[in-house]
C-alpha atoms as a PDB file:
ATOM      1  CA  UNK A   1       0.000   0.000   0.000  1.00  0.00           C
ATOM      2  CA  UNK A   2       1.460   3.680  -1.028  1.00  0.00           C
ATOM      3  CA  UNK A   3       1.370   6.361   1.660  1.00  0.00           C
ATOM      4  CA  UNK A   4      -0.870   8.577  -0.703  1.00  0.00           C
ATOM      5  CA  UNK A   5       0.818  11.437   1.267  1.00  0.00           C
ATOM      6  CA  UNK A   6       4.139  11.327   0.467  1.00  0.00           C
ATOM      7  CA  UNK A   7       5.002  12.146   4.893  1.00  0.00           C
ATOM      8  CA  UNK A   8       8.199  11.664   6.570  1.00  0.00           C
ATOM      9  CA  UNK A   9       7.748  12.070   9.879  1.00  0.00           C
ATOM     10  CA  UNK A  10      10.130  15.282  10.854  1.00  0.00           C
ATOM     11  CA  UNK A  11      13.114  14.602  13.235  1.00  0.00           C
ATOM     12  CA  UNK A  12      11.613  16.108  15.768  1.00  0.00           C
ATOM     13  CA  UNK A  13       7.809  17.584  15.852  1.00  0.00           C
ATOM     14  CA  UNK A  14       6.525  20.646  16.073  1.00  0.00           C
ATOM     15  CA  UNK A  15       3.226  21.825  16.813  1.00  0.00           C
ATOM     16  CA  UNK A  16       1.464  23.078  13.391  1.00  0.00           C
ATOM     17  CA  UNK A  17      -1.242  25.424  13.977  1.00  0.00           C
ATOM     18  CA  UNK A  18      -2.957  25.900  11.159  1.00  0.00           C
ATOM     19  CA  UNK A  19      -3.665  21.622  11.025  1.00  0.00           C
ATOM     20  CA  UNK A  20      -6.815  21.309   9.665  1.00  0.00           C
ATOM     21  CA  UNK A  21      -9.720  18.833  11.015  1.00  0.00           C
ATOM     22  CA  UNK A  22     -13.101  19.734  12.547  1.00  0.00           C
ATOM     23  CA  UNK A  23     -10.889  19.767  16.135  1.00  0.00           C
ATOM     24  CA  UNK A  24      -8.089  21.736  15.144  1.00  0.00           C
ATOM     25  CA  UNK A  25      -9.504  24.765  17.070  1.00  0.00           C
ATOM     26  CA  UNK A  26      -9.239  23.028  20.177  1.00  0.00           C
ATOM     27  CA  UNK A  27      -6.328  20.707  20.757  1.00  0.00           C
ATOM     28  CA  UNK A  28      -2.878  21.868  21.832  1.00  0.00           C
ATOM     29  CA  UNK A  29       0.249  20.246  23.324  1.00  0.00           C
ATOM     30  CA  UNK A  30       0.389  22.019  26.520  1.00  0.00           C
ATOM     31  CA  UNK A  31      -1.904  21.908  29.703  1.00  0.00           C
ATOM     32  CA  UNK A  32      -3.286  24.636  31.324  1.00  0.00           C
ATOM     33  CA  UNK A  33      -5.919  27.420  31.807  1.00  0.00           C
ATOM     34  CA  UNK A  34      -6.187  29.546  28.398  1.00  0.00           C
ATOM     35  CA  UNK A  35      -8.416  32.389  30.284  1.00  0.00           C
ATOM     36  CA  UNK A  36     -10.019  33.178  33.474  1.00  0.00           C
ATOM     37  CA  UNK A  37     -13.402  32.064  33.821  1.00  0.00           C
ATOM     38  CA  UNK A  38     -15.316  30.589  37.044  1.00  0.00           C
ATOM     39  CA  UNK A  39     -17.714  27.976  37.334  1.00  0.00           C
ATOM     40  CA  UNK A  40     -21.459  28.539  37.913  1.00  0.00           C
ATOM     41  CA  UNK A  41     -22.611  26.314  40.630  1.00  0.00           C
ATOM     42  CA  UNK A  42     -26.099  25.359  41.900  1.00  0.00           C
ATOM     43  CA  UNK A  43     -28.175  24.739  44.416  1.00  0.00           C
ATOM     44  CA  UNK A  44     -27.104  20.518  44.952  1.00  0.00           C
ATOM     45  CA  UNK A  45     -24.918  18.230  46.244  1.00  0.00           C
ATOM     46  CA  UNK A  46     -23.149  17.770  43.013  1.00  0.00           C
ATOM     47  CA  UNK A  47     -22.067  19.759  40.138  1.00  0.00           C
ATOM     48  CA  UNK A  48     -21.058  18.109  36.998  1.00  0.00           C
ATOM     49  CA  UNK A  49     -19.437  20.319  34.229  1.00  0.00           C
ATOM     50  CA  UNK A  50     -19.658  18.334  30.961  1.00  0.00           C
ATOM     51  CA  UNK A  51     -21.371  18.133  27.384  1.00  0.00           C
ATOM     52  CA  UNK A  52     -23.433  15.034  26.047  1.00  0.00           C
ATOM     53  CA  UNK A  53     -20.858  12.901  24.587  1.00  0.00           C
ATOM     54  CA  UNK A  54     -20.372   9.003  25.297  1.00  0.00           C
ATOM     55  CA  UNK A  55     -17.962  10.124  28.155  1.00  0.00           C
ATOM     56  CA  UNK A  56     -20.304  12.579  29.496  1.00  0.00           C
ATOM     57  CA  UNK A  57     -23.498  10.259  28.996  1.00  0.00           C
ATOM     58  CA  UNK A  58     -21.869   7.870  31.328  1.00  0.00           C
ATOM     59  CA  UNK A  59     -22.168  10.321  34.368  1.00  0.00           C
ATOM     60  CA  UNK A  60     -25.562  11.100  33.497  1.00  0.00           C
ATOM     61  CA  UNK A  61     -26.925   7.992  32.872  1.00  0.00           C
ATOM     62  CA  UNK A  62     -25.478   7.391  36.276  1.00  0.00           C
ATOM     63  CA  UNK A  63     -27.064  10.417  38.264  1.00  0.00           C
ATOM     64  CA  UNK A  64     -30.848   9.425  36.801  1.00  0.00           C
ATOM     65  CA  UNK A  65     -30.227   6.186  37.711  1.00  0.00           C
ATOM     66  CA  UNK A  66     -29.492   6.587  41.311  1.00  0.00           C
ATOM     67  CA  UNK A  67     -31.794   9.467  41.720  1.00  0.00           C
ATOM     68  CA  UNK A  68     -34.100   7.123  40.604  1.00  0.00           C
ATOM     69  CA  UNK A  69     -33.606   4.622  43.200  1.00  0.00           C
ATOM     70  CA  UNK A  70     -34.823   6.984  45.421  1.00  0.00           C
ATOM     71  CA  UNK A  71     -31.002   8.396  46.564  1.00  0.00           C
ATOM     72  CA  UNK A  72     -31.501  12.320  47.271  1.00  0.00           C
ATOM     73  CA  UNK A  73     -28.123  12.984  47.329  1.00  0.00           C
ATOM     74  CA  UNK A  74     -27.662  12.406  44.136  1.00  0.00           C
ATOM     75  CA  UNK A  75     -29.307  15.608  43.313  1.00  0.00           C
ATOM     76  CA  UNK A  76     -27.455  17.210  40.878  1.00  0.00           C
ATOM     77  CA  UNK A  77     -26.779  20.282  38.788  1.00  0.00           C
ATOM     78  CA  UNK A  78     -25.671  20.044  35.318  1.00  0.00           C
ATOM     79  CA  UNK A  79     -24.050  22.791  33.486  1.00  0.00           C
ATOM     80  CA  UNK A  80     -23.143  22.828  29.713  1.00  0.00           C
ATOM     81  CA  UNK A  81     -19.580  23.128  28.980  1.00  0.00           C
ATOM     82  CA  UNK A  82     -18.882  24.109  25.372  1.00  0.00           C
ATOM     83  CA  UNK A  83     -16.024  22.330  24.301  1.00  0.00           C
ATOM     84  CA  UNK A  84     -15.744  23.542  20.829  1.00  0.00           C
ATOM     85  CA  UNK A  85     -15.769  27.120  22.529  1.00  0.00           C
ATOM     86  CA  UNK A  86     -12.254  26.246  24.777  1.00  0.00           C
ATOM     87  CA  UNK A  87     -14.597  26.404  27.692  1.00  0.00           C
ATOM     88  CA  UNK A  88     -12.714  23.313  29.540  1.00  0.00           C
ATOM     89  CA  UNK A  89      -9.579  26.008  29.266  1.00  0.00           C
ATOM     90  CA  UNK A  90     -11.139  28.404  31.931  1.00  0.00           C
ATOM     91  CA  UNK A  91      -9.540  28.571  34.906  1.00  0.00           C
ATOM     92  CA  UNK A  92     -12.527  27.357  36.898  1.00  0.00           C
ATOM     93  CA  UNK A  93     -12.756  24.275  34.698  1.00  0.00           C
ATOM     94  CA  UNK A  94      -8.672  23.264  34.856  1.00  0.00           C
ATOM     95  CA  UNK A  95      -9.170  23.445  39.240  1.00  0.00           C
ATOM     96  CA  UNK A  96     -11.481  20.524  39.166  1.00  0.00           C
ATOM     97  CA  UNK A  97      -9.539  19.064  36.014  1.00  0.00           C
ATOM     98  CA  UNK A  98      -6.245  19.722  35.012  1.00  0.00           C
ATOM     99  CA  UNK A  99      -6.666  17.280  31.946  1.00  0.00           C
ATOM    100  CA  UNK A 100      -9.214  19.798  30.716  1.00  0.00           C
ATOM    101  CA  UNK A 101     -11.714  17.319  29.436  1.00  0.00           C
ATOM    102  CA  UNK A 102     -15.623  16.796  29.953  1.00  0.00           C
ATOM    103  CA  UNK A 103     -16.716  15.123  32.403  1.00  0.00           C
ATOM    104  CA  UNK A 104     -15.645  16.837  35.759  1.00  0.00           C
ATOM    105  CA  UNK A 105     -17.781  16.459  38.625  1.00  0.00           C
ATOM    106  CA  UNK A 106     -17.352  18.660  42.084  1.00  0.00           C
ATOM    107  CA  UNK A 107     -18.623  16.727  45.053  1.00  0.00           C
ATOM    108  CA  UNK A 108     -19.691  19.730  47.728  1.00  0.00           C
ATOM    109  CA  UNK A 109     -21.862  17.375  50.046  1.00  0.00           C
ATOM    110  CA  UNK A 110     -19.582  17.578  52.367  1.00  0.00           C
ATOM    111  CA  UNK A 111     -17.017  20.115  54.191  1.00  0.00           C
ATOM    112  CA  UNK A 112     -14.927  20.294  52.022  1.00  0.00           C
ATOM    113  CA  UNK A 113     -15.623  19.969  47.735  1.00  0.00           C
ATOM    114  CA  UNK A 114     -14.457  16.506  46.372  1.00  0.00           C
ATOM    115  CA  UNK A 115     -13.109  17.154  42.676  1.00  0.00           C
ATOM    116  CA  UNK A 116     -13.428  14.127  40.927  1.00  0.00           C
ATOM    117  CA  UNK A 117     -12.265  13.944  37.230  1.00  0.00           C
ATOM    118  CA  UNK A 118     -12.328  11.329  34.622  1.00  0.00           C
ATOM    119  CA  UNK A 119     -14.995   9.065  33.979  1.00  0.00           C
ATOM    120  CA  UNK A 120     -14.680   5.941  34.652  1.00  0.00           C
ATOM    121  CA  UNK A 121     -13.307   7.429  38.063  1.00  0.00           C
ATOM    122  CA  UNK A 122     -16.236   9.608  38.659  1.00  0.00           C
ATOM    123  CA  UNK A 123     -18.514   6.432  37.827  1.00  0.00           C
ATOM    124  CA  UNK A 124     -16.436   4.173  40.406  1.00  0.00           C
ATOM    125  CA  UNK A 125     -16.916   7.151  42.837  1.00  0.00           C
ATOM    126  CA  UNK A 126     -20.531   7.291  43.069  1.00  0.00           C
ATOM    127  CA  UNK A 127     -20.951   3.833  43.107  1.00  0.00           C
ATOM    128  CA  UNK A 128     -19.307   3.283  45.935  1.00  0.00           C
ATOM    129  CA  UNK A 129     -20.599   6.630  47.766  1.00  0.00           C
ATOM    130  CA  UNK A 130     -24.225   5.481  47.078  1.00  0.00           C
ATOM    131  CA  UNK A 131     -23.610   1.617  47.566  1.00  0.00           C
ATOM    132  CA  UNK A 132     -25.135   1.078  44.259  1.00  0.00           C
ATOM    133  CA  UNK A 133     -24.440  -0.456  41.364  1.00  0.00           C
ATOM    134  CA  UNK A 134     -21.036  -2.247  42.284  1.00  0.00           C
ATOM    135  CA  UNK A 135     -21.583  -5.733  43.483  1.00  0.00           C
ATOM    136  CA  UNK A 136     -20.277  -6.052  47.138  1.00  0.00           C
ATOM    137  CA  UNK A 137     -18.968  -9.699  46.530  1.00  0.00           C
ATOM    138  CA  UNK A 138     -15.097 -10.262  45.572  1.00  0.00           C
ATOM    139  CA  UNK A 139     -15.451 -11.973  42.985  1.00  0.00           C
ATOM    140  CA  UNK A 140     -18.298 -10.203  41.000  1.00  0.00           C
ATOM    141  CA  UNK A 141     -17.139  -7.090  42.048  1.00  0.00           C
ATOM    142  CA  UNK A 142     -13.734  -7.563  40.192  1.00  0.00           C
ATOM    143  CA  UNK A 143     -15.663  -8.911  37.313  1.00  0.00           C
ATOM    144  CA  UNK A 144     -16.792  -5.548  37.369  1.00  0.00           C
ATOM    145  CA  UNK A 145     -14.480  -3.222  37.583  1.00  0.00           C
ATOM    146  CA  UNK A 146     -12.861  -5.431  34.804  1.00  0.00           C
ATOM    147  CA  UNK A 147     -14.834  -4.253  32.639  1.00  0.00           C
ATOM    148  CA  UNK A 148     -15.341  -0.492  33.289  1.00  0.00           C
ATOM    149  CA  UNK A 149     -11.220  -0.107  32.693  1.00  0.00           C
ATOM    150  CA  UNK A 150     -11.829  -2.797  29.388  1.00  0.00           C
ATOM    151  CA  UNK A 151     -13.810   0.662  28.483  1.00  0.00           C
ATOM    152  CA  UNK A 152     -11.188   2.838  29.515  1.00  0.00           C
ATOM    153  CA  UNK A 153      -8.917   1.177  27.259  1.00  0.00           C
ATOM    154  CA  UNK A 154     -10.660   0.132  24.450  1.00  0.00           C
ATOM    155  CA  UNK A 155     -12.786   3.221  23.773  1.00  0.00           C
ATOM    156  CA  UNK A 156     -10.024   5.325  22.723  1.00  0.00           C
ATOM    157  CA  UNK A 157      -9.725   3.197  19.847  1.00  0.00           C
ATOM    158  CA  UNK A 158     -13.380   3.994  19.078  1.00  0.00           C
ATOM    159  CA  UNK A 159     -13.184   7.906  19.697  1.00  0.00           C
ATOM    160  CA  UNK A 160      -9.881   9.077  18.574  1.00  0.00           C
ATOM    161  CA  UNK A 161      -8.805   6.096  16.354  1.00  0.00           C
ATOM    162  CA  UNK A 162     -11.918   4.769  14.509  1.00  0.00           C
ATOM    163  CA  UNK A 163     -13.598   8.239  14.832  1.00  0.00           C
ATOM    164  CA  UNK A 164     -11.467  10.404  14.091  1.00  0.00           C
ATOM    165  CA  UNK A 165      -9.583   8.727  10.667  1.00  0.00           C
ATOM    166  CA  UNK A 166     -13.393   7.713   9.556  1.00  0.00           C
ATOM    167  CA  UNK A 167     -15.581  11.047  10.082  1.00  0.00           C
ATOM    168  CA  UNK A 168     -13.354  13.717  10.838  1.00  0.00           C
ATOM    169  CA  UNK A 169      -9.809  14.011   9.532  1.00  0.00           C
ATOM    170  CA  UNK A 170      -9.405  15.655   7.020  1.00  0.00           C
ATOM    171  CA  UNK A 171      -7.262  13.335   4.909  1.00  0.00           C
ATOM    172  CA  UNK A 172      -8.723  10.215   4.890  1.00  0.00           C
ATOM    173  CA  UNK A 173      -5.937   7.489   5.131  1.00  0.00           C
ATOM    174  CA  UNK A 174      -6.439   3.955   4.165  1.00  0.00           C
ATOM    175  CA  UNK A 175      -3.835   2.115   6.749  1.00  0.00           C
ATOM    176  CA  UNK A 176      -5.411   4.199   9.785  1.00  0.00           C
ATOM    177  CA  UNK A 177      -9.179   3.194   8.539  1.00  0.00           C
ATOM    178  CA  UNK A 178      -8.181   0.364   8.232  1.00  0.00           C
ATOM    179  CA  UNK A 179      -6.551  -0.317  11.421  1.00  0.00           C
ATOM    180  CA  UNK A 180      -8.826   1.244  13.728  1.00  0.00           C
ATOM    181  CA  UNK A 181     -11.611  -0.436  11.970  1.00  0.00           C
ATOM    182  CA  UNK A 182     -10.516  -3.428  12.286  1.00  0.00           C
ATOM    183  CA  UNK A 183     -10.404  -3.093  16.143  1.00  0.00           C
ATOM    184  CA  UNK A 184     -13.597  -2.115  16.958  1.00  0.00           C
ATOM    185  CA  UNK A 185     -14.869  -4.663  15.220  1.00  0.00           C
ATOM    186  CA  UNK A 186     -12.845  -6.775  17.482  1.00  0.00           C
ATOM    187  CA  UNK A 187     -14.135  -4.998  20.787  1.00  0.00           C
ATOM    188  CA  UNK A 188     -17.390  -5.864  19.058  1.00  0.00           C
ATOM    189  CA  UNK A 189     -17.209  -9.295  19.050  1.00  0.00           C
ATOM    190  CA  UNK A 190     -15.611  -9.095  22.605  1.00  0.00           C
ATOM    191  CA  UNK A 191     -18.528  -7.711  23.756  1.00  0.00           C
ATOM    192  CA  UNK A 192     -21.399 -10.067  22.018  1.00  0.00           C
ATOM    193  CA  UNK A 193     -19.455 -12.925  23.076  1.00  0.00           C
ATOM    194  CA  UNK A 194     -19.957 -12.039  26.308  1.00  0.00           C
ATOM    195  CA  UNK A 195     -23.043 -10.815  25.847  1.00  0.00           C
ATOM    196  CA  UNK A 196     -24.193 -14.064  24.604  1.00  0.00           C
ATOM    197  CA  UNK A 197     -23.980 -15.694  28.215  1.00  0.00           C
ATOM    198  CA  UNK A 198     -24.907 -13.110  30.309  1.00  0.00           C
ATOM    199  CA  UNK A 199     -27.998 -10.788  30.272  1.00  0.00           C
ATOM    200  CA  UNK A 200     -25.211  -7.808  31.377  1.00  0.00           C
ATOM    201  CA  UNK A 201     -21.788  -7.035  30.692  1.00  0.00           C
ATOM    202  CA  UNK A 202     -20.232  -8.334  34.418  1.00  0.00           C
ATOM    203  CA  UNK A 203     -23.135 -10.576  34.858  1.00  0.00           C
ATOM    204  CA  UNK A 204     -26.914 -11.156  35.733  1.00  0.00           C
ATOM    205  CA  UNK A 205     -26.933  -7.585  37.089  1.00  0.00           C
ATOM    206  CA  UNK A 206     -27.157  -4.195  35.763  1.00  0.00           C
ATOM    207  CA  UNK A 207     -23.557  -2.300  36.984  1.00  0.00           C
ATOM    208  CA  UNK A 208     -20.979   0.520  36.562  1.00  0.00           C
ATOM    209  CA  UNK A 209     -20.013  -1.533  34.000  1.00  0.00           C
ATOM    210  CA  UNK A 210     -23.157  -1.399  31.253  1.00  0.00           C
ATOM    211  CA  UNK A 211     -23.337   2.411  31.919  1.00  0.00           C
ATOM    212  CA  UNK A 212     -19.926   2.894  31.388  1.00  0.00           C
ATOM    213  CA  UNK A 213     -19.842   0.895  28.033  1.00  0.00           C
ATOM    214  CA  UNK A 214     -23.162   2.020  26.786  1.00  0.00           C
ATOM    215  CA  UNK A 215     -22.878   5.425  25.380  1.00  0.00           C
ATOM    216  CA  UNK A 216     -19.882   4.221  23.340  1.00  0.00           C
ATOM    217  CA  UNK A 217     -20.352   0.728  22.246  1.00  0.00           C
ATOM    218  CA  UNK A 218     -24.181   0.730  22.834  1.00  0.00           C
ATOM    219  CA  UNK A 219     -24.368   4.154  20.534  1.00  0.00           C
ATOM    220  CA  UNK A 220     -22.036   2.219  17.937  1.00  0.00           C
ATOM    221  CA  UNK A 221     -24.702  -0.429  17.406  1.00  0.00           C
ATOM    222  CA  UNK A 222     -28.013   2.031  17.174  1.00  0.00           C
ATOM    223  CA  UNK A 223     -26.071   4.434  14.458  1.00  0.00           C
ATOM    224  CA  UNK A 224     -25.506   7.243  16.602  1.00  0.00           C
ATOM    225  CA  UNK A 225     -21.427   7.707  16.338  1.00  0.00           C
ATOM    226  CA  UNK A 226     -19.244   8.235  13.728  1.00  0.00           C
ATOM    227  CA  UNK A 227     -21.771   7.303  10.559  1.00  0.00           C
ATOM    228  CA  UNK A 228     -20.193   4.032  10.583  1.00  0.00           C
ATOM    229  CA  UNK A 229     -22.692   1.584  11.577  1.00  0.00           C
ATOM    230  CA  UNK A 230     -23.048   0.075   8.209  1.00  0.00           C
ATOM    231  CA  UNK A 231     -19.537   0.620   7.392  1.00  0.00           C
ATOM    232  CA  UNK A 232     -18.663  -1.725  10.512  1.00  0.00           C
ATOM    233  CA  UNK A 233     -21.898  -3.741   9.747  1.00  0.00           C
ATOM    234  CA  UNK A 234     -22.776  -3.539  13.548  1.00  0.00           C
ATOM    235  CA  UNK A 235     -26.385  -5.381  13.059  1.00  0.00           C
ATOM    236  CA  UNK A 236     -23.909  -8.596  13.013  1.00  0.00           C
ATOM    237  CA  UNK A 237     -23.393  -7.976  16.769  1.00  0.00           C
ATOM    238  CA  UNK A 238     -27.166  -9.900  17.750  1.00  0.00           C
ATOM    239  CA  UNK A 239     -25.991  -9.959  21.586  1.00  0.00           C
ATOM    240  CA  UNK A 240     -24.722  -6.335  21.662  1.00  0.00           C
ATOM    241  CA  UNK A 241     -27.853  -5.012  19.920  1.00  0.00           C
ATOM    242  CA  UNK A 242     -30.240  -6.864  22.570  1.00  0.00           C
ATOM    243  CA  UNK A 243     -28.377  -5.689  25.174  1.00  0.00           C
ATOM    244  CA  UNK A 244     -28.396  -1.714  23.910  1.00  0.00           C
ATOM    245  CA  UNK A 245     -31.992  -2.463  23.679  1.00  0.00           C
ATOM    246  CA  UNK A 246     -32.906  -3.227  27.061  1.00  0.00           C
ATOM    247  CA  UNK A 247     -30.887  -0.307  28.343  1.00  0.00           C
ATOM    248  CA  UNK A 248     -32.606   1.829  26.631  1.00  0.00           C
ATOM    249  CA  UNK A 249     -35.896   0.127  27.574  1.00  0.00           C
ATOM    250  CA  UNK A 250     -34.841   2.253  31.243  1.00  0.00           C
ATOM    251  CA  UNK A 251     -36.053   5.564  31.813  1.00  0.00           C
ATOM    252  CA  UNK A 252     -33.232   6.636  33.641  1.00  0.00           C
ATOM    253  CA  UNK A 253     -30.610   5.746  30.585  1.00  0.00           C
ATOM    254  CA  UNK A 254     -33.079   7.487  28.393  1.00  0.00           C
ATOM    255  CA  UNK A 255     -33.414  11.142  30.737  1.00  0.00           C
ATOM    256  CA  UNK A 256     -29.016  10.385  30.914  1.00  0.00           C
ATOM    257  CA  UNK A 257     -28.836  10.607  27.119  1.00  0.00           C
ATOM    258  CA  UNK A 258     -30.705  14.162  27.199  1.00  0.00           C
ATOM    259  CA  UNK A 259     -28.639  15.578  29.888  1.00  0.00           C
ATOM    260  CA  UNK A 260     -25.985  18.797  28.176  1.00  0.00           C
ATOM    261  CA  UNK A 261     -26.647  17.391  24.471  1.00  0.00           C
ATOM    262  CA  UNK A 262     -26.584  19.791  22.039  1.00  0.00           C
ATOM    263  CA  UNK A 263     -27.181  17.936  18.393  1.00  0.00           C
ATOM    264  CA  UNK A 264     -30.296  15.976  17.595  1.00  0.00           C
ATOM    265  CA  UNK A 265     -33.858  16.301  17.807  1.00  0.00           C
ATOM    266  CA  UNK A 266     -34.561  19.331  20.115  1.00  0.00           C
ATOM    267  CA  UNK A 267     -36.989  16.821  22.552  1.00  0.00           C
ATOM    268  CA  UNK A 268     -34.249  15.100  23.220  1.00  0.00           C
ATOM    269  CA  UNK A 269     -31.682  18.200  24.438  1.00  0.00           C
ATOM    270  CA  UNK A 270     -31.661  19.430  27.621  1.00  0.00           C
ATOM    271  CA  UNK A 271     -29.043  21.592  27.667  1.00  0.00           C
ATOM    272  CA  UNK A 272     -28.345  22.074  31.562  1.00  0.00           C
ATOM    273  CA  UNK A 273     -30.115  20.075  34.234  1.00  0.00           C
ATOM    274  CA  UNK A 274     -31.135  22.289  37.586  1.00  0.00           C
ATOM    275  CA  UNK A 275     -34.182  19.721  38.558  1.00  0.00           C
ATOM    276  CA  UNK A 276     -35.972  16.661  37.397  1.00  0.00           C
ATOM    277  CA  UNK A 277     -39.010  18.865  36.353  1.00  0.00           C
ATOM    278  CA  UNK A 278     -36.457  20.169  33.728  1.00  0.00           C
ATOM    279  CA  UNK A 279     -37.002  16.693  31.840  1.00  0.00           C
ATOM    280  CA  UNK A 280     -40.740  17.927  31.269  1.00  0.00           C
ATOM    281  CA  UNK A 281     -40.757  21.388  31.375  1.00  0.00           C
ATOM    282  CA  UNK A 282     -37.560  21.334  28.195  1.00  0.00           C
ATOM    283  CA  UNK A 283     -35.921  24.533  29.549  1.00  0.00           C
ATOM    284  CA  UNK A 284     -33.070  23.779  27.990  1.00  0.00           C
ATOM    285  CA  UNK A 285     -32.717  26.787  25.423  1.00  0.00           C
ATOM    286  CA  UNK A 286     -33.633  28.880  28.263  1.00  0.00           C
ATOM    287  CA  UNK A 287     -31.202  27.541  30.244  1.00  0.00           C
ATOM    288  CA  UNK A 288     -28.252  27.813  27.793  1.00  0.00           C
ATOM    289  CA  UNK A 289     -29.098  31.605  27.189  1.00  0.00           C
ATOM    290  CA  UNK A 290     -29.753  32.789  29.894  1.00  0.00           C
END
């Protein structure tokens, strides 16, 4: 196969700002605040600062469901953090997380705020601060936990490898289609053959573990990322397709996905999330103006 390119890779690399892609705008090689800019916070127990991608679905999807098994303080307050604005670079956002990505949640419950960033951490977090969906049991519970870092690694290979070369670089480049293509296919098949003897991913029980893989792999199979369900010919995957199915068959997974989503139908945004009457009342475009 030709490199259709014609790249050498420099001795040593340099950051080129004028890179193109539909991210370009946003992505650096350095850390840090880029302005000063504090974050609002409500009225709860727990502020989350985060938009409705797969990542920041997970902590959603996680907050409806506790709330509803009747946990109070799970209460939370949801604000909308632009990402294609730069608004993970203000100052407020880099305090609660100095990797300046969505989602970042700031525990205040107690005397002293809890910043808790990434998600599978944030997930692990309120699962064990709410007793709930981590089995308690050695041997289940590692089953578990198994499986929410099998996200943490393999989803990156989704987002920023499958992803990116498929729907948004702006070169499109056989090998790296290829390559990443060829790996979620094989997460894919991880998955359903799991799937196929268990009615969840760590088990006979709903866990971290679904919600965590859900918004990614679960999306995947219904057509919502990338354009590339029929390009990866995900209605193959019988066991991962039931199983997407009967999470979204739960009301809770279903109020998670609306939670600081900004594309789609507008019923199914809701831009910030102050209180569960916000599900009915759909002040989201108030919200995000005001």
């Amino acid at each position: 196969m030709s490199d259709p390119s014609g790249y050498t890779p420099p001795k040593v690399w340099t950051w080129n700002q004028t890179s193109g892609g539909r991210f370009a705008n946003i992505n650096r090689p350095i850390a840090g605040p880029t302005h000063d800019k504090e974050l609002p916070v409500g009225r709860h127990p727990l502020q989350l600062y985060s938009l409705g991608t797969p990542n920041g679905v997970k902590v959603t999807i996680m907050l409806e469901e506790l709330l509803a098994q009747g946990q109070s303080g799970a209460e939370y307050d949801a604000w909308l953090i632009k990402i294609g604005e730069g608004d993970q670079f203000g100052s407020g956002f880099v305090a609660v997380n100095p990797n300046s990505k969505i989602p970042a949640l700031l525990d205040r419950s107690g005397p002293k705020p809890i910043r808790v960033f990434e998600s599978g951490s944030i997930l692990l977090y309120l699962a064990e601060k709410f007793g709930a969906f981590l089995p308690d049991e050695a041997a289940a519970r590692a089953e578990c936990l198994s499986w929410l870092f099998w996200q943490m690694g393999s989803a990156p290979y989704l987002g920023g490898g499958f992803g990116h070369f498929y729907a948004y670089a702006p070169t499109k480049i056989e090998y790296a289609i290829d390559r990443f293509a060829m790996e979620v296919k094989r997460e894919l098949d991880v998955l359903d053959r799991r799937l196929a003897e268990n009615a969840y991913i760590a088990g006979s029980d709903y866990t971290i573990a679904d919600i965590a893989i859900f918004p990614w792999y679960g999306g995947l199979v219904k057509g919502w990322l990338y354009g590339g369900a029929e390009f990866l010919s995900v209605q193959d995957y019988k066991n991962v397709q039931r199983w997407a199915d009967t999470l979204l068959e739960r009301p809770a997974v279903r109020r998670g996905r609306m939670v600081n989503r900004v594309s789609g139908e507008p019923s199914s945004q809701l831009h910030e999330r102050h209180d569960a009457s916000d599900f009915e009342t759909r002040t989201q475009d108030k919200l995000a103006t005001g």
